[in-house]
PDB file of N, CA and C in Angstrom:
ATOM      1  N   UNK A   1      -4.893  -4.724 -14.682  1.00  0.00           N
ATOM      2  CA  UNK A   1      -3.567  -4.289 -14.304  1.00  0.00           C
ATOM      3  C   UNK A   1      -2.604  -5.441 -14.551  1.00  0.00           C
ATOM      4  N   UNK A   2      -1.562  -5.319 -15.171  1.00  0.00           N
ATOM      5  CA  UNK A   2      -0.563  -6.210 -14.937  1.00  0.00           C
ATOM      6  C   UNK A   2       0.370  -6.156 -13.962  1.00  0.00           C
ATOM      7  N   UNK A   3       0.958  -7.502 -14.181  1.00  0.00           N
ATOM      8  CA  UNK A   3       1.221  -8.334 -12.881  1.00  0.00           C
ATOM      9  C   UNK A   3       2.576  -7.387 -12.855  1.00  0.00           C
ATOM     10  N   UNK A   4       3.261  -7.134 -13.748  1.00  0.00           N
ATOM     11  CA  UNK A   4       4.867  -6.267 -13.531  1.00  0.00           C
ATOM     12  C   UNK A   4       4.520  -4.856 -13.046  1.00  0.00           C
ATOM     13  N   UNK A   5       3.544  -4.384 -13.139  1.00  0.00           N
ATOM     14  CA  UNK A   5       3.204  -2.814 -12.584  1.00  0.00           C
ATOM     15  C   UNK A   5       2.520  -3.057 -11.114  1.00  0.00           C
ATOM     16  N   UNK A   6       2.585  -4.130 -10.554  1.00  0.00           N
ATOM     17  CA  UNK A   6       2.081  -4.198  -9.406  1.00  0.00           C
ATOM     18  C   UNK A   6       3.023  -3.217  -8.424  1.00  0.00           C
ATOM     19  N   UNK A   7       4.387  -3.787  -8.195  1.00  0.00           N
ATOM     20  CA  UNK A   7       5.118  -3.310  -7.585  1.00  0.00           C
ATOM     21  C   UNK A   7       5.392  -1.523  -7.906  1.00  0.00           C
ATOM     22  N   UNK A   8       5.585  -1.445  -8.992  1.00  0.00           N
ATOM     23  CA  UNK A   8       5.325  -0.094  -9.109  1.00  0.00           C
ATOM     24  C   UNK A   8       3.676   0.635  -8.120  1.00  0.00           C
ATOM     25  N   UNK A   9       3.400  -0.071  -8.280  1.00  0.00           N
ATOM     26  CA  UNK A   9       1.831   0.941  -7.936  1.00  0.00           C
ATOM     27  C   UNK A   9       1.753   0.851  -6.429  1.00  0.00           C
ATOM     28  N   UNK A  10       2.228  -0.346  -5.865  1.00  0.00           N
ATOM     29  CA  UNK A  10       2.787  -0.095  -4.334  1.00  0.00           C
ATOM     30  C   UNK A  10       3.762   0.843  -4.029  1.00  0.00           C
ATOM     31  N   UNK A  11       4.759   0.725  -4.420  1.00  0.00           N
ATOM     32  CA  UNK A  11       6.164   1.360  -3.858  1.00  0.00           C
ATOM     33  C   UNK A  11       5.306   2.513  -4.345  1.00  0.00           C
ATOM     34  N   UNK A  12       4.464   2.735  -5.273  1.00  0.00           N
ATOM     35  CA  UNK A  12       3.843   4.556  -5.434  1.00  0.00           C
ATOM     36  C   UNK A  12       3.001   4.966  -4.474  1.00  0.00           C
ATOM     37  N   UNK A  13       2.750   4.250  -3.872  1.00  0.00           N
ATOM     38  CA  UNK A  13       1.583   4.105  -2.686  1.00  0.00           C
ATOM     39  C   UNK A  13       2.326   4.364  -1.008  1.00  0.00           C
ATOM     40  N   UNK A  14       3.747   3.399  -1.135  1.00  0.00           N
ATOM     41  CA  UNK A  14       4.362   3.314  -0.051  1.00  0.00           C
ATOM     42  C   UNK A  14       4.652   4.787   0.580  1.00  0.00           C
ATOM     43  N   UNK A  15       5.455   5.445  -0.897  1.00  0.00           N
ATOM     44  CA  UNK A  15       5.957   6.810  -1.374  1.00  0.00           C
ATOM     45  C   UNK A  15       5.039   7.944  -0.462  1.00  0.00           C
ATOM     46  N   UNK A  16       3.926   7.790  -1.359  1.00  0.00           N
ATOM     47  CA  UNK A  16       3.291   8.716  -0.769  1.00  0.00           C
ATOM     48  C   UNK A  16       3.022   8.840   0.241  1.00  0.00           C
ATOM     49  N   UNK A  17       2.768   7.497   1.167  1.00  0.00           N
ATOM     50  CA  UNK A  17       2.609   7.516   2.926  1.00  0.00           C
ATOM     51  C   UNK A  17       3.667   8.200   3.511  1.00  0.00           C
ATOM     52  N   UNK A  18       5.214   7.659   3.037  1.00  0.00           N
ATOM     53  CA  UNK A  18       5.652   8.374   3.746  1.00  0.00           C
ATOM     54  C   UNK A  18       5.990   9.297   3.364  1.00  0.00           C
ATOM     55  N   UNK A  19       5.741  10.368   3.020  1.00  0.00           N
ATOM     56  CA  UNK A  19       5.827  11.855   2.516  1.00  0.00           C
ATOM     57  C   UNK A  19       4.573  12.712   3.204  1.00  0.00           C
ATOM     58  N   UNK A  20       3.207  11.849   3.604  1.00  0.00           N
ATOM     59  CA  UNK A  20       2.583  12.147   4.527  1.00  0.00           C
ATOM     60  C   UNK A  20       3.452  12.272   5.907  1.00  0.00           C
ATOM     61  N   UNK A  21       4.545  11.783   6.074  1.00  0.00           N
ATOM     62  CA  UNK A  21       4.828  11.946   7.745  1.00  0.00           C
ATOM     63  C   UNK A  21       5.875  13.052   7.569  1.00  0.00           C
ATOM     64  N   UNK A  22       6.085  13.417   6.562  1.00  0.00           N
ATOM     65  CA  UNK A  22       7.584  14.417   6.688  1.00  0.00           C
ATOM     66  C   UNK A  22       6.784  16.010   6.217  1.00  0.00           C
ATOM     67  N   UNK A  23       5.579  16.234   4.993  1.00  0.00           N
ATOM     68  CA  UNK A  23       4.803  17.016   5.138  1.00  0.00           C
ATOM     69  C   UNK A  23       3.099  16.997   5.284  1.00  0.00           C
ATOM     70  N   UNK A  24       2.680  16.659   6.265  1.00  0.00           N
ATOM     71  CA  UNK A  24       1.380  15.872   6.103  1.00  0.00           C
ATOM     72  C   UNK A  24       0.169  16.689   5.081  1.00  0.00           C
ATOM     73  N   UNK A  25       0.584  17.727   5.020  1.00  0.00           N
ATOM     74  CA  UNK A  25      -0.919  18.687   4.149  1.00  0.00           C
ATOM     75  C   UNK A  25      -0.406  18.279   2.799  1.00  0.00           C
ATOM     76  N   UNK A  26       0.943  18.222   2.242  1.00  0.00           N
ATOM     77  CA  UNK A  26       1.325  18.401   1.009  1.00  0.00           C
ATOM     78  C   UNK A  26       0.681  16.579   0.970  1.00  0.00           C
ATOM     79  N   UNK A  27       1.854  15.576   1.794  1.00  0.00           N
ATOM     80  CA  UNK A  27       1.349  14.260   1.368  1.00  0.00           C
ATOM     81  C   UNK A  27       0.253  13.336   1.341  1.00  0.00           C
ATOM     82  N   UNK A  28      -1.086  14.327   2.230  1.00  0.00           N
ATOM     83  CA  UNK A  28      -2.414  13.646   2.131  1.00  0.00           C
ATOM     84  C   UNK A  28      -2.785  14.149   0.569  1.00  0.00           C
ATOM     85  N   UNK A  29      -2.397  15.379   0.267  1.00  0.00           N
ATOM     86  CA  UNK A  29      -3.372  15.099  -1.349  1.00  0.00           C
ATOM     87  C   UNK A  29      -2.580  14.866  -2.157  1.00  0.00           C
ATOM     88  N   UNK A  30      -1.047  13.737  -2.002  1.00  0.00           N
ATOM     89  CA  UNK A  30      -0.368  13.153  -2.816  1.00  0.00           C
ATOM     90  C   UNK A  30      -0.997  11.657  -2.900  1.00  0.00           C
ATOM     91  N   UNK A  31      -1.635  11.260  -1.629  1.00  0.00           N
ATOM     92  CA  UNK A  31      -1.914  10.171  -1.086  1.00  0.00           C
ATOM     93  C   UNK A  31      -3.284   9.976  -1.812  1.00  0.00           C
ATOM     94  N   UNK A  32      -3.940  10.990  -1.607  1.00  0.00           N
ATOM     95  CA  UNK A  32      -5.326  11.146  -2.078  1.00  0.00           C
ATOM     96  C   UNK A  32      -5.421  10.410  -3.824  1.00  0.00           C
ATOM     97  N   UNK A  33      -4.112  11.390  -4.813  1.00  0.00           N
ATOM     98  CA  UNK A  33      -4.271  11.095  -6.059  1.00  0.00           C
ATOM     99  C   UNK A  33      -3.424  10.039  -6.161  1.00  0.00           C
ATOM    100  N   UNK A  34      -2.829   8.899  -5.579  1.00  0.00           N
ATOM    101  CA  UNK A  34      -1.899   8.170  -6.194  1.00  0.00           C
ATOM    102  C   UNK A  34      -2.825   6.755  -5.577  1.00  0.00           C
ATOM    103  N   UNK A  35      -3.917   6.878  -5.003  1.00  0.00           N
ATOM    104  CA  UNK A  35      -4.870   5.761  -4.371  1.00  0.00           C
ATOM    105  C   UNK A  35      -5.827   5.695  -5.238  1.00  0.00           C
ATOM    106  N   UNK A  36      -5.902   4.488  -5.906  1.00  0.00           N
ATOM    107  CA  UNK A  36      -7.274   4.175  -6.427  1.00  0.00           C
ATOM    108  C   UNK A  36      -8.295   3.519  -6.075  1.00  0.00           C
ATOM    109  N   UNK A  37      -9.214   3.336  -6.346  1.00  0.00           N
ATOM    110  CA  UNK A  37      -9.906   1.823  -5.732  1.00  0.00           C
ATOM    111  C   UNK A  37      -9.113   0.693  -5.804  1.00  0.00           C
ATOM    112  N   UNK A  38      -8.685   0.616  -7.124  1.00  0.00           N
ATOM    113  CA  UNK A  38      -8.302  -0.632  -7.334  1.00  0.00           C
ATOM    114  C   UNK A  38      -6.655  -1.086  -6.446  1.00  0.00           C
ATOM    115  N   UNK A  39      -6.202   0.140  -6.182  1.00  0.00           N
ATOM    116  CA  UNK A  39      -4.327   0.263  -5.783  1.00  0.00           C
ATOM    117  C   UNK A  39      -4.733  -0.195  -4.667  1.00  0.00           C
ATOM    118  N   UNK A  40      -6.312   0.466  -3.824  1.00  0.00           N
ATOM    119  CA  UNK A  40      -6.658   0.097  -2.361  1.00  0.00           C
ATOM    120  C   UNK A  40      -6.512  -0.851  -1.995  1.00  0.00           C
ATOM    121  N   UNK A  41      -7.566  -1.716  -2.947  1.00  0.00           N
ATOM    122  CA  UNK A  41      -8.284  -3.190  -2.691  1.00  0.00           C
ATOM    123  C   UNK A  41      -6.746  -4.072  -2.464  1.00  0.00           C
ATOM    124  N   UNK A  42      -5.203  -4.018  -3.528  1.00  0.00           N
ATOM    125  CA  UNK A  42      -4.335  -4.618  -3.677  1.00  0.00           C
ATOM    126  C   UNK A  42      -4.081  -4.203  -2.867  1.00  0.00           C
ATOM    127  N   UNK A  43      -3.524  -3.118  -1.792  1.00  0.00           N
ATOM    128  CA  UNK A  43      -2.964  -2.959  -0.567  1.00  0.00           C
ATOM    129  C   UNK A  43      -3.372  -3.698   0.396  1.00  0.00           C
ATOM    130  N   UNK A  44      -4.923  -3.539   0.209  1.00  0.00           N
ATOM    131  CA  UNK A  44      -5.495  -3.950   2.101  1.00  0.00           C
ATOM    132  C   UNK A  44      -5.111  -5.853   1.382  1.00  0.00           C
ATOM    133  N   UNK A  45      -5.574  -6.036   0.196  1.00  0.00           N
ATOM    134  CA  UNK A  45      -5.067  -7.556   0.430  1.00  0.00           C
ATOM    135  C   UNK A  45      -4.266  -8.283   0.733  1.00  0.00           C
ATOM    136  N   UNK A  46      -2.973  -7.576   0.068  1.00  0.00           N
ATOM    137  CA  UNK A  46      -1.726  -7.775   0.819  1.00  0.00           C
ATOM    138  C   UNK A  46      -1.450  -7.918   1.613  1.00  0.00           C
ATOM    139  N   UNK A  47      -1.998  -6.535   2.780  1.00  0.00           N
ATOM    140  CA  UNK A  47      -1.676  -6.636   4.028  1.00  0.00           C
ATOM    141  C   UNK A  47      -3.039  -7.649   4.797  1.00  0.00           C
ATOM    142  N   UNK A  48      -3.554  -8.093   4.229  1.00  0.00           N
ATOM    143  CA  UNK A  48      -4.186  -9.051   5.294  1.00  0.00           C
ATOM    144  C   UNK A  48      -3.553 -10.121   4.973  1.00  0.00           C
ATOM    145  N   UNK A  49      -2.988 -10.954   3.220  1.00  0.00           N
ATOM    146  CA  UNK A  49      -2.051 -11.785   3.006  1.00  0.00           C
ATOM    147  C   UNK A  49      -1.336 -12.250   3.929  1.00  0.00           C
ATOM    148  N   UNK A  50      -0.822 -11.154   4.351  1.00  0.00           N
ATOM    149  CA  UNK A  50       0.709 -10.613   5.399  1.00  0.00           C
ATOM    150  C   UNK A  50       0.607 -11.359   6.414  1.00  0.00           C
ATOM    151  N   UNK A  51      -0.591 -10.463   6.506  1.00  0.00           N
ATOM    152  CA  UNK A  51      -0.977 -10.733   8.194  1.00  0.00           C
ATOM    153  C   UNK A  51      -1.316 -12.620   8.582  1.00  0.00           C
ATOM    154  N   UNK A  52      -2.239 -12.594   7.585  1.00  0.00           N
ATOM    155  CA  UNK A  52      -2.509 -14.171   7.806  1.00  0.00           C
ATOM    156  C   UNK A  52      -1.362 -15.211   7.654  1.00  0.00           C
ATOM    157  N   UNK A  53      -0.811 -15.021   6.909  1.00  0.00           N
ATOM    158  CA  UNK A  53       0.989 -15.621   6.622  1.00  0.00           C
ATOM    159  C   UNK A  53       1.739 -15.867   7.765  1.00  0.00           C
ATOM    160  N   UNK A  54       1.986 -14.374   8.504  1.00  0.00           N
ATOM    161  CA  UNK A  54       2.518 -14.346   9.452  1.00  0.00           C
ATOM    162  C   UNK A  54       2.203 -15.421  10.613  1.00  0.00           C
ATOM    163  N   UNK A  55       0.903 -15.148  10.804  1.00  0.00           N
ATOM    164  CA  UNK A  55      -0.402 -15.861  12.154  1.00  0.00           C
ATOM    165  C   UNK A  55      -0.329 -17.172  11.985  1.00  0.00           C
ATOM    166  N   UNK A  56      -0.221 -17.494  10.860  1.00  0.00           N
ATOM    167  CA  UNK A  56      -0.070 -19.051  10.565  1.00  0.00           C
ATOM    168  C   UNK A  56       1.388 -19.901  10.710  1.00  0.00           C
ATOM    169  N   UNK A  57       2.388 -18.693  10.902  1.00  0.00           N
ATOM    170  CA  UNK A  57       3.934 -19.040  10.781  1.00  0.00           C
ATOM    171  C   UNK A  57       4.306 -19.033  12.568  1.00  0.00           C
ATOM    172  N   UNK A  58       3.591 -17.984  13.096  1.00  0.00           N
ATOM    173  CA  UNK A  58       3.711 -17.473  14.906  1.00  0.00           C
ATOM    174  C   UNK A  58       2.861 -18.873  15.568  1.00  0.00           C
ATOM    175  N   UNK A  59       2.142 -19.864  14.983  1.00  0.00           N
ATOM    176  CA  UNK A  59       0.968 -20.861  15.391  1.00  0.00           C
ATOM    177  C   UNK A  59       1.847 -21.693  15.449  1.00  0.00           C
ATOM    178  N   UNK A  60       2.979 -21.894  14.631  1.00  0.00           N
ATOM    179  CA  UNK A  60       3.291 -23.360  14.311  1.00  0.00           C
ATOM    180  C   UNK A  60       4.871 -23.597  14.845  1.00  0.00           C
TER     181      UNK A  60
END
């Protein structure tokens, strides 16, 4: 994957979550096809990125 389609493939990801909260049957199998393994793995990393970033910024 390249590095400039990252953001695309999040904000496609973001998208679909929230379209899960406004129709949830339609946006789980939007959610379903716009998740890959690979879109996964870059999400949850991020958000542990995040998280650890943060924890280390709230410590000091």
């Amino acid at each position: 994957m390249k590095a400039d389609r990252l953001s695309d493939v999040v904000v496609g990801a973001a998208g679909a979550a929230a379209g899960t909260v406004v129709d949830p049957r339609q946006g789980l199998a939007r959610l379903r096809a716009a998740l890959t393994a690979r879109t996964l793995a870059t999400v949850a990393a991020g958000l542990v990125a995040g998280f650890l970033l943060a924890r280390s910024r709230r410590r000091a």
